[in-house]
N, C-alpha and C. Protein backbone atom coordinates (compact mmCIF):
# COMPACT_ATOMS: atom_id res chain seq x y z
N UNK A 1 12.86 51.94 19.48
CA UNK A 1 14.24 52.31 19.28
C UNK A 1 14.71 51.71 17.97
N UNK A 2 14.97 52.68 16.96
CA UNK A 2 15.19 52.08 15.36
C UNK A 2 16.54 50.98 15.62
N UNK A 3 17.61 51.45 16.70
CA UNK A 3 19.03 50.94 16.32
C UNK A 3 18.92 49.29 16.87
N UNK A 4 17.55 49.51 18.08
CA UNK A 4 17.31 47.54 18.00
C UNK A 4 16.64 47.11 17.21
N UNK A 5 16.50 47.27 15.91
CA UNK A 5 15.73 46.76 15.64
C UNK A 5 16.71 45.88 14.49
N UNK A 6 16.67 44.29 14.44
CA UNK A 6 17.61 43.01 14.19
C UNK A 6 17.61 44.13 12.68
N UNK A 7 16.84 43.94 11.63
CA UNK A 7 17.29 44.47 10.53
C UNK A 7 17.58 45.74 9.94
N UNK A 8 16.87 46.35 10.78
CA UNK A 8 18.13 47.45 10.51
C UNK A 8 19.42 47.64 11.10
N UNK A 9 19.34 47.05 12.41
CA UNK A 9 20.99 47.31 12.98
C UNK A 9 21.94 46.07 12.60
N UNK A 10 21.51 45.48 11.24
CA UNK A 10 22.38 44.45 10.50
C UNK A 10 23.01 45.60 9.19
N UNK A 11 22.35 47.05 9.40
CA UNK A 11 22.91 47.17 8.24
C UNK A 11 22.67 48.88 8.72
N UNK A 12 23.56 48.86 9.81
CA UNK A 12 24.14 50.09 10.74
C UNK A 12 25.63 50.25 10.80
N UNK A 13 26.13 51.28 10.48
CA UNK A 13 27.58 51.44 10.58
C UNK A 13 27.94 52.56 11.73
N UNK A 14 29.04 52.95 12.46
CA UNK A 14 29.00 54.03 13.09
C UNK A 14 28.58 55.54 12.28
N UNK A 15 28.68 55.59 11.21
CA UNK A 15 28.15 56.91 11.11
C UNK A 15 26.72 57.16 10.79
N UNK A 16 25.77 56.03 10.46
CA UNK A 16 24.77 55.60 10.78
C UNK A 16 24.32 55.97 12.88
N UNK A 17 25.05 55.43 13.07
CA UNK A 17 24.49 55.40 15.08
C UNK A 17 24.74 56.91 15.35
N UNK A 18 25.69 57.35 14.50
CA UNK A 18 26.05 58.65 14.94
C UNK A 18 24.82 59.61 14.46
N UNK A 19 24.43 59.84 13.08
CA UNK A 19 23.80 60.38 12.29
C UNK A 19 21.83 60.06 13.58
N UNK A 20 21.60 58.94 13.66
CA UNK A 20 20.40 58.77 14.53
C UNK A 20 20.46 59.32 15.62
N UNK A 21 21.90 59.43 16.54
CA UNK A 21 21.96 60.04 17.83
C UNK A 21 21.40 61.95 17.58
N UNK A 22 20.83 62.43 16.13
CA UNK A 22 20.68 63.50 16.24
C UNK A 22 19.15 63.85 16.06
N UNK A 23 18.61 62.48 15.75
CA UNK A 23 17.12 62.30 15.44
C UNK A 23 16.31 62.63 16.55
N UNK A 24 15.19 63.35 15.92
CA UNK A 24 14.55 64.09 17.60
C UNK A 24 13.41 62.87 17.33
N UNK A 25 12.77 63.10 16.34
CA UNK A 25 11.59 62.29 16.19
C UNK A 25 11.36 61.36 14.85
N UNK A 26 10.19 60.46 14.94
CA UNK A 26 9.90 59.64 13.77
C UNK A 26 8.50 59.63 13.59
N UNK A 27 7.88 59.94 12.34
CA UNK A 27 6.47 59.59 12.43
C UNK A 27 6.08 59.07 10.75
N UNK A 28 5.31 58.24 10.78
CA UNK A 28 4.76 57.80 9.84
C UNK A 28 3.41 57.63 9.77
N UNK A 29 2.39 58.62 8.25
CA UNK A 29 1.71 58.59 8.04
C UNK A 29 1.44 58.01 6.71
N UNK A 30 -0.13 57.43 6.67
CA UNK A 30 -0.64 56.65 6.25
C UNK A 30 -1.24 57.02 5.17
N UNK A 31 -1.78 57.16 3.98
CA UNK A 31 -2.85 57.42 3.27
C UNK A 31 -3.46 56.72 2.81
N UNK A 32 -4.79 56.67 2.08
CA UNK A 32 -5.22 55.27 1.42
C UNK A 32 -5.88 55.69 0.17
N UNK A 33 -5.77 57.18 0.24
CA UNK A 33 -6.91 57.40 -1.15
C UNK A 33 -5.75 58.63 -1.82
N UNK A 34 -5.52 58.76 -3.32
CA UNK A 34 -6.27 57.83 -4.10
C UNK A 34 -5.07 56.53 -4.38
N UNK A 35 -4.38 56.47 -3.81
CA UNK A 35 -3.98 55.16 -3.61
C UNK A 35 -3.01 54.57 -2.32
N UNK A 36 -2.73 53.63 -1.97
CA UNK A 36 -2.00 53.83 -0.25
C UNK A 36 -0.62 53.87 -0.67
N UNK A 37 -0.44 54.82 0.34
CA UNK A 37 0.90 55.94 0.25
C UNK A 37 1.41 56.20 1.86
N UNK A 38 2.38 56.05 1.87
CA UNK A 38 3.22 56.26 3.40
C UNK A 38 4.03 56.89 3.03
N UNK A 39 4.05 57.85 4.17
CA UNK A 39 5.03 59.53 4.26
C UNK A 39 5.79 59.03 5.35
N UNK A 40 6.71 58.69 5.40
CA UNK A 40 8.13 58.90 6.65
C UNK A 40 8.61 59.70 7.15
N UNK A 41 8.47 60.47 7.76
CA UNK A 41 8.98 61.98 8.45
C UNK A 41 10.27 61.89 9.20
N UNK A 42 11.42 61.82 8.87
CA UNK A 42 12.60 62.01 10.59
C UNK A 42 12.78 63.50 10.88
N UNK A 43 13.23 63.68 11.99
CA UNK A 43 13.24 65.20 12.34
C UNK A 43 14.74 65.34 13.32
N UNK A 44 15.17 65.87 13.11
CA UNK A 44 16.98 66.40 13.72
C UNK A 44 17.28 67.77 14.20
N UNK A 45 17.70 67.40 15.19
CA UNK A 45 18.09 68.73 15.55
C UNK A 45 19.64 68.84 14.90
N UNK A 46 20.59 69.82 15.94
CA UNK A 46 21.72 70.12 15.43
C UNK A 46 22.71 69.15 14.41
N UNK A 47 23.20 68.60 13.74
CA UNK A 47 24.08 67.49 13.33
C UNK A 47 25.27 68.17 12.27
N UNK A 48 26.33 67.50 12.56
CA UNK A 48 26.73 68.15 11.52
C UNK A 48 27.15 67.86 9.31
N UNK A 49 26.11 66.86 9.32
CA UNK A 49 25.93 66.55 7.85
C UNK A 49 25.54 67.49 6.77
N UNK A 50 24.10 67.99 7.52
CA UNK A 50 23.28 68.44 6.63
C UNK A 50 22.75 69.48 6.92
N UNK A 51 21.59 70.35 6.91
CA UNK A 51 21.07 71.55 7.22
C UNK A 51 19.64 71.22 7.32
N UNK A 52 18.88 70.42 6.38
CA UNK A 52 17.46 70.16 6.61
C UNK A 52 16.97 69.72 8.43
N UNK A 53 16.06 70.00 8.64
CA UNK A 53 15.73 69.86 9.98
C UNK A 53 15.10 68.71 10.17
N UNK A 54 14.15 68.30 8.64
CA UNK A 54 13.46 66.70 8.49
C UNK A 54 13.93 66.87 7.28
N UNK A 55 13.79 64.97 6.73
CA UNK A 55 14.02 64.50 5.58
C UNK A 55 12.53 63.94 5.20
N UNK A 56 11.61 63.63 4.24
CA UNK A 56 10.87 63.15 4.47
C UNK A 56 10.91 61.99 2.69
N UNK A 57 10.32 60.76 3.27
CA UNK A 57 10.50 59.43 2.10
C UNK A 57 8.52 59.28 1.90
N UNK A 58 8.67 59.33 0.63
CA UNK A 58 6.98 58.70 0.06
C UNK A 58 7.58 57.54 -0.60
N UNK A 59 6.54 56.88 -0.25
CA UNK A 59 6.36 55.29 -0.59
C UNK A 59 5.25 54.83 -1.17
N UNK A 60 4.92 54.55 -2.14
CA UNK A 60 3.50 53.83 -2.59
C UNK A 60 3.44 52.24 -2.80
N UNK A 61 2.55 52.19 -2.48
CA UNK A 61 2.58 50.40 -1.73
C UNK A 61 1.66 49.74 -2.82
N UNK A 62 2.31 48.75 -3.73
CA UNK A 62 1.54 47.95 -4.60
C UNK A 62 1.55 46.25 -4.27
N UNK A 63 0.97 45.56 -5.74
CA UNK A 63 1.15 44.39 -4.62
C UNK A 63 2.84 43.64 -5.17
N UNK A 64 3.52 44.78 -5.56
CA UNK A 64 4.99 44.30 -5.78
C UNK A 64 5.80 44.78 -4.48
N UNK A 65 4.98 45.27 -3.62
CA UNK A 65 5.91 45.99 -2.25
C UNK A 65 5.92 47.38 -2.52
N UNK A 66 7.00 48.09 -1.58
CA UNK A 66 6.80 49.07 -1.59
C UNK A 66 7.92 50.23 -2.43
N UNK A 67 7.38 51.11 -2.93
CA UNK A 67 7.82 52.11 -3.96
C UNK A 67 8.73 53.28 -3.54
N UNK A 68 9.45 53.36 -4.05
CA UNK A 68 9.57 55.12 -3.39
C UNK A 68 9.21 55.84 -4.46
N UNK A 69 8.72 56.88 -4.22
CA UNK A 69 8.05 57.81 -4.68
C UNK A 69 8.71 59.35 -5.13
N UNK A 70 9.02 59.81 -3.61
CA UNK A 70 10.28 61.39 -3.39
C UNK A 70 10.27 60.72 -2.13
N UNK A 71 11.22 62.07 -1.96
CA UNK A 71 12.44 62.46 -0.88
C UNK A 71 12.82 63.60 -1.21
N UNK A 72 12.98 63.78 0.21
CA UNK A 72 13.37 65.65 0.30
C UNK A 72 14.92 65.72 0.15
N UNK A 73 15.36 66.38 -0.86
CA UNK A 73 16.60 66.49 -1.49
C UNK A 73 17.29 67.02 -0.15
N UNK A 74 18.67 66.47 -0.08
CA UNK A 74 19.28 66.60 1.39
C UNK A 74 19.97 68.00 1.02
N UNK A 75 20.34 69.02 1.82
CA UNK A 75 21.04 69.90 1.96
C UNK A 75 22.18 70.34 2.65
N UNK A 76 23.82 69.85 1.63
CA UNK A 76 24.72 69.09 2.83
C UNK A 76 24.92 70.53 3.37
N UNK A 77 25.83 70.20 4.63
CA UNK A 77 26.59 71.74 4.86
C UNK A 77 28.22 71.20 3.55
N UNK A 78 28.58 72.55 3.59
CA UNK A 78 29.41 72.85 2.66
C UNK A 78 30.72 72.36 2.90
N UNK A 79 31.24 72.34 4.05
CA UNK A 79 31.98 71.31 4.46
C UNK A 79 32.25 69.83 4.21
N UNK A 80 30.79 69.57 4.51
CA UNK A 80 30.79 68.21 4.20
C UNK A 80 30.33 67.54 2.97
N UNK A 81 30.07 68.02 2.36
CA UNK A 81 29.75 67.94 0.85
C UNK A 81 31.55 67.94 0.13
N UNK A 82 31.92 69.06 0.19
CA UNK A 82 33.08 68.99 -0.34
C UNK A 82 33.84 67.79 -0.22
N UNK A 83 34.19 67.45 0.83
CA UNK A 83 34.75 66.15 1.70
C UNK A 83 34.18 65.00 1.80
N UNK A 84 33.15 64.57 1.12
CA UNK A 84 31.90 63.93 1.05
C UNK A 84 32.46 62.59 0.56
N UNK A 85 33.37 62.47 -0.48
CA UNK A 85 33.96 61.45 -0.91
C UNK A 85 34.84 60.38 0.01
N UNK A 86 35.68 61.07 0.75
CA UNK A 86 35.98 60.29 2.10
C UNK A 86 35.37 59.60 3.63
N UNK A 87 33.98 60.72 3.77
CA UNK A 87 33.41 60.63 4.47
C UNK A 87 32.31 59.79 4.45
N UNK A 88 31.27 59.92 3.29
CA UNK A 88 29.79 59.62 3.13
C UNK A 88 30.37 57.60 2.94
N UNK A 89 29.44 56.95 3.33
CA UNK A 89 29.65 55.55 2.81
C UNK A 89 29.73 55.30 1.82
N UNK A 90 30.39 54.15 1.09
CA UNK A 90 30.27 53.60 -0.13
C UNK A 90 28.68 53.66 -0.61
N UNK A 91 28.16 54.25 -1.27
CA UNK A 91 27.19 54.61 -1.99
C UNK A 91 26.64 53.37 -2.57
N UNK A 92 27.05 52.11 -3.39
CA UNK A 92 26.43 51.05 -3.81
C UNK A 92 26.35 49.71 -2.48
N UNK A 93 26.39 50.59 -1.04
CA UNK A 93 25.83 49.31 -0.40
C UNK A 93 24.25 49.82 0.24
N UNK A 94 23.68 49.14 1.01
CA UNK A 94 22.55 49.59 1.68
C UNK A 94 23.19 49.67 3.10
N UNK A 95 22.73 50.61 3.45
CA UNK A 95 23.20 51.08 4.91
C UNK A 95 22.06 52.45 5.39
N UNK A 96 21.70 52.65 6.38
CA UNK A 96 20.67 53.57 7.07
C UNK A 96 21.30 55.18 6.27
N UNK A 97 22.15 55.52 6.67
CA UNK A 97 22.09 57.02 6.09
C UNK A 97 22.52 56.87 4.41
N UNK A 98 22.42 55.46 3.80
CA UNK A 98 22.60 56.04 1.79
C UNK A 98 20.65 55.92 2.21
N UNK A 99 20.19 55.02 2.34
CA UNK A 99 18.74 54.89 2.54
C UNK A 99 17.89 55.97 2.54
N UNK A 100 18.26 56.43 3.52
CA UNK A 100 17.74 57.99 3.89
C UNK A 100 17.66 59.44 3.08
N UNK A 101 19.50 59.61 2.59
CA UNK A 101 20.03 60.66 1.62
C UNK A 101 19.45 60.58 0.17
N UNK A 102 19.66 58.70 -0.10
CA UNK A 102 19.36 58.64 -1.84
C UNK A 102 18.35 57.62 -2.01
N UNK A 103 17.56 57.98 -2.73
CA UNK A 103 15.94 57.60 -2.47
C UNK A 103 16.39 56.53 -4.11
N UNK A 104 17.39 56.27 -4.49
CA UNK A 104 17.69 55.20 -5.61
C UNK A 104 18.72 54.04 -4.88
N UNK A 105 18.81 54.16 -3.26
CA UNK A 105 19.29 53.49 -3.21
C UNK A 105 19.25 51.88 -3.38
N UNK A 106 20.35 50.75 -3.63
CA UNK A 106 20.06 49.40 -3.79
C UNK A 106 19.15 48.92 -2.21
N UNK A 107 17.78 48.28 -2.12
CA UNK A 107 17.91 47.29 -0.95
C UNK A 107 16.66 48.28 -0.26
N UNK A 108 16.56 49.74 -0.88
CA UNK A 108 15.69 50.80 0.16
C UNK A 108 14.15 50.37 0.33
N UNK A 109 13.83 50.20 -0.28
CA UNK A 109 12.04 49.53 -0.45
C UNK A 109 12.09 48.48 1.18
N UNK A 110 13.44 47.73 1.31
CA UNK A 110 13.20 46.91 2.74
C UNK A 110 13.01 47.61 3.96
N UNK A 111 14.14 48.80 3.87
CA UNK A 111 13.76 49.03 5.41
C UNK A 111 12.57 50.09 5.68
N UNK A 112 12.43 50.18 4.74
CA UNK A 112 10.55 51.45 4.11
C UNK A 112 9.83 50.09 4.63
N UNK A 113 9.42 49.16 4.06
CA UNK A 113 9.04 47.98 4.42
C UNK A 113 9.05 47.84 6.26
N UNK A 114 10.39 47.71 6.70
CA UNK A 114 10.44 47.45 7.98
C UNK A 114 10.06 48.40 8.88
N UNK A 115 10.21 49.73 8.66
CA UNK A 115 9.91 50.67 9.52
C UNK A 115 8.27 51.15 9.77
N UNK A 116 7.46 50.82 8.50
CA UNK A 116 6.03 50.66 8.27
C UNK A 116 5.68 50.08 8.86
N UNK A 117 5.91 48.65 8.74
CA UNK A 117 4.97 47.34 9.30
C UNK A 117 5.10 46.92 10.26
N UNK A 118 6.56 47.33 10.95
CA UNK A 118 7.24 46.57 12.09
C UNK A 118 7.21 47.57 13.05
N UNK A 119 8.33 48.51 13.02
CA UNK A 119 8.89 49.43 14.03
C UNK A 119 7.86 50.43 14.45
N UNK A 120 7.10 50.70 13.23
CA UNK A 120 6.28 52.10 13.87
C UNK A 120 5.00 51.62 14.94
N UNK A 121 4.60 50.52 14.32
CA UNK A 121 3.11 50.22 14.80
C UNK A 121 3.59 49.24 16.63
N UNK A 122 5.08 48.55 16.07
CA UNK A 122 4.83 47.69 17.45
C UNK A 122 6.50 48.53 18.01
N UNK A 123 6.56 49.41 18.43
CA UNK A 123 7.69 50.28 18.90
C UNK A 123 8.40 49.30 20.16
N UNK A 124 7.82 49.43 21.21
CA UNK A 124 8.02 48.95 22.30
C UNK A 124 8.75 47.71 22.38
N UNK A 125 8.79 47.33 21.39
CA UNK A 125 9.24 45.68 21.53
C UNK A 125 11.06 45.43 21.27
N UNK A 126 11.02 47.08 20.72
CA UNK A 126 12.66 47.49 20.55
C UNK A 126 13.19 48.18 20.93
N UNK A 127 13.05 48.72 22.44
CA UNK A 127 13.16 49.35 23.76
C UNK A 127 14.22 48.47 24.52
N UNK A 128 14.92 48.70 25.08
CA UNK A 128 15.85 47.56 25.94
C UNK A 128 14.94 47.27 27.26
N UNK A 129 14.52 46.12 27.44
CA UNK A 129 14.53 46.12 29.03
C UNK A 129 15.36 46.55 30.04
N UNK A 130 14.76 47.24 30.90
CA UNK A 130 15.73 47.31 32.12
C UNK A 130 15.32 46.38 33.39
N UNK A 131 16.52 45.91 34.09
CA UNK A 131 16.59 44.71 35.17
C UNK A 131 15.84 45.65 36.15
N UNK A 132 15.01 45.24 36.88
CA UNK A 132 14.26 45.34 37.86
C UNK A 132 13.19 46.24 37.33
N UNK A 133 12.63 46.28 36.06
CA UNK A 133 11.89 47.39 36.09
C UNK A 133 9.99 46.38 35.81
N UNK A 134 9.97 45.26 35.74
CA UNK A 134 9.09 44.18 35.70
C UNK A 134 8.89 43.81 36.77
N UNK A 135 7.02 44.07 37.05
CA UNK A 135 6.33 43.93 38.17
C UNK A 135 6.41 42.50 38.40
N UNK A 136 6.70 42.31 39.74
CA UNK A 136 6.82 40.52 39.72
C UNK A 136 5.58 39.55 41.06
C-alpha cells in the first residue's frame, strides 16, 4: 500500500490520496543491459485529472542514484488544465502527484529510489494489519 509507506505519506497531500484512490495497478520493471534502467508503470482507471490510462517514469541508476530518464507526457482533461493554476499543487514542492506529472521535479530521484528498493520488492510490510487476522 504506497499511502503507508512513512516516506512517501510524509509528502502526501489530499489531492495526492485522492489522485491514488484511482490507481488500479503498480509495476516495476527492471533492466540491466545495456545499462540498469527501471520502468515504473501506474495504471488508472476513471479520474478526473487526466486522460492517460498509465503514466510511465524511466530511471537509470548510476552510482550517483537514480536518474530520470522520460515520462509519459500527462494528458490533462481540458477542464482541468485550464483551472490548473488553482487546483494543481504548488509546483516547486515535492509531493506524489508534481512527482508523477513533472519528471523535473525538485526531490523526484527519492521516491523513484523508494518505490524501487523498498515498496515494490517488500509490499506487504505496508498493508495495515487487521486485529484478529494473526494465527495465534
Amino acid at each position: 500500500q504506497i499511502l503507508n509507506h512513512p516516506e512517501i505519506s510524509a509528502v502526501m497531500g489530499d489531492q495526492d490520496r485522492d489522485l491514488l484512490s484511482y490507481m488500479t495497478n503498480l509495476e516495476v520493471e527492471e533492466k540491466c543491459r545495456p545499462k540498469y534502467r527501471c520502468r515504473l508503470m501506474f495504471f488508472f482507471g476513471n479520474k478526473p485529472y487526466f486522460q492517460n490510462k498509465g503514466i510511465i517514469k524511466e530511471y537509470h541508476l548510476s552510482i550517483a542514484g537514480y536518474r530520470a530518464s522520460r515520462c509519459t507526457p500527462v494528458q490533462w482533461f481540458w477542464d482541468y488544465e485550464r483551472g490548473a493554476a488553482g487546483r494543481r499543487h504548488d509546483t516547486t514542492s515535492l509531493n506524489f502527484f508534481n512527482w508523477l506529472c513533472d519528471p523535473s521535479c525538485p526531490g523526484s530521484d527519492r521516491i523513484a529510489e523508494v518505490i524501487i528498493e523498498d515498496l515494490w520488492p517488500n509490499p506487504l510490510q505496508y498493508y495495515p494489519r487487521q486485529e484478529g487476522s494473526r494465527r495465534e
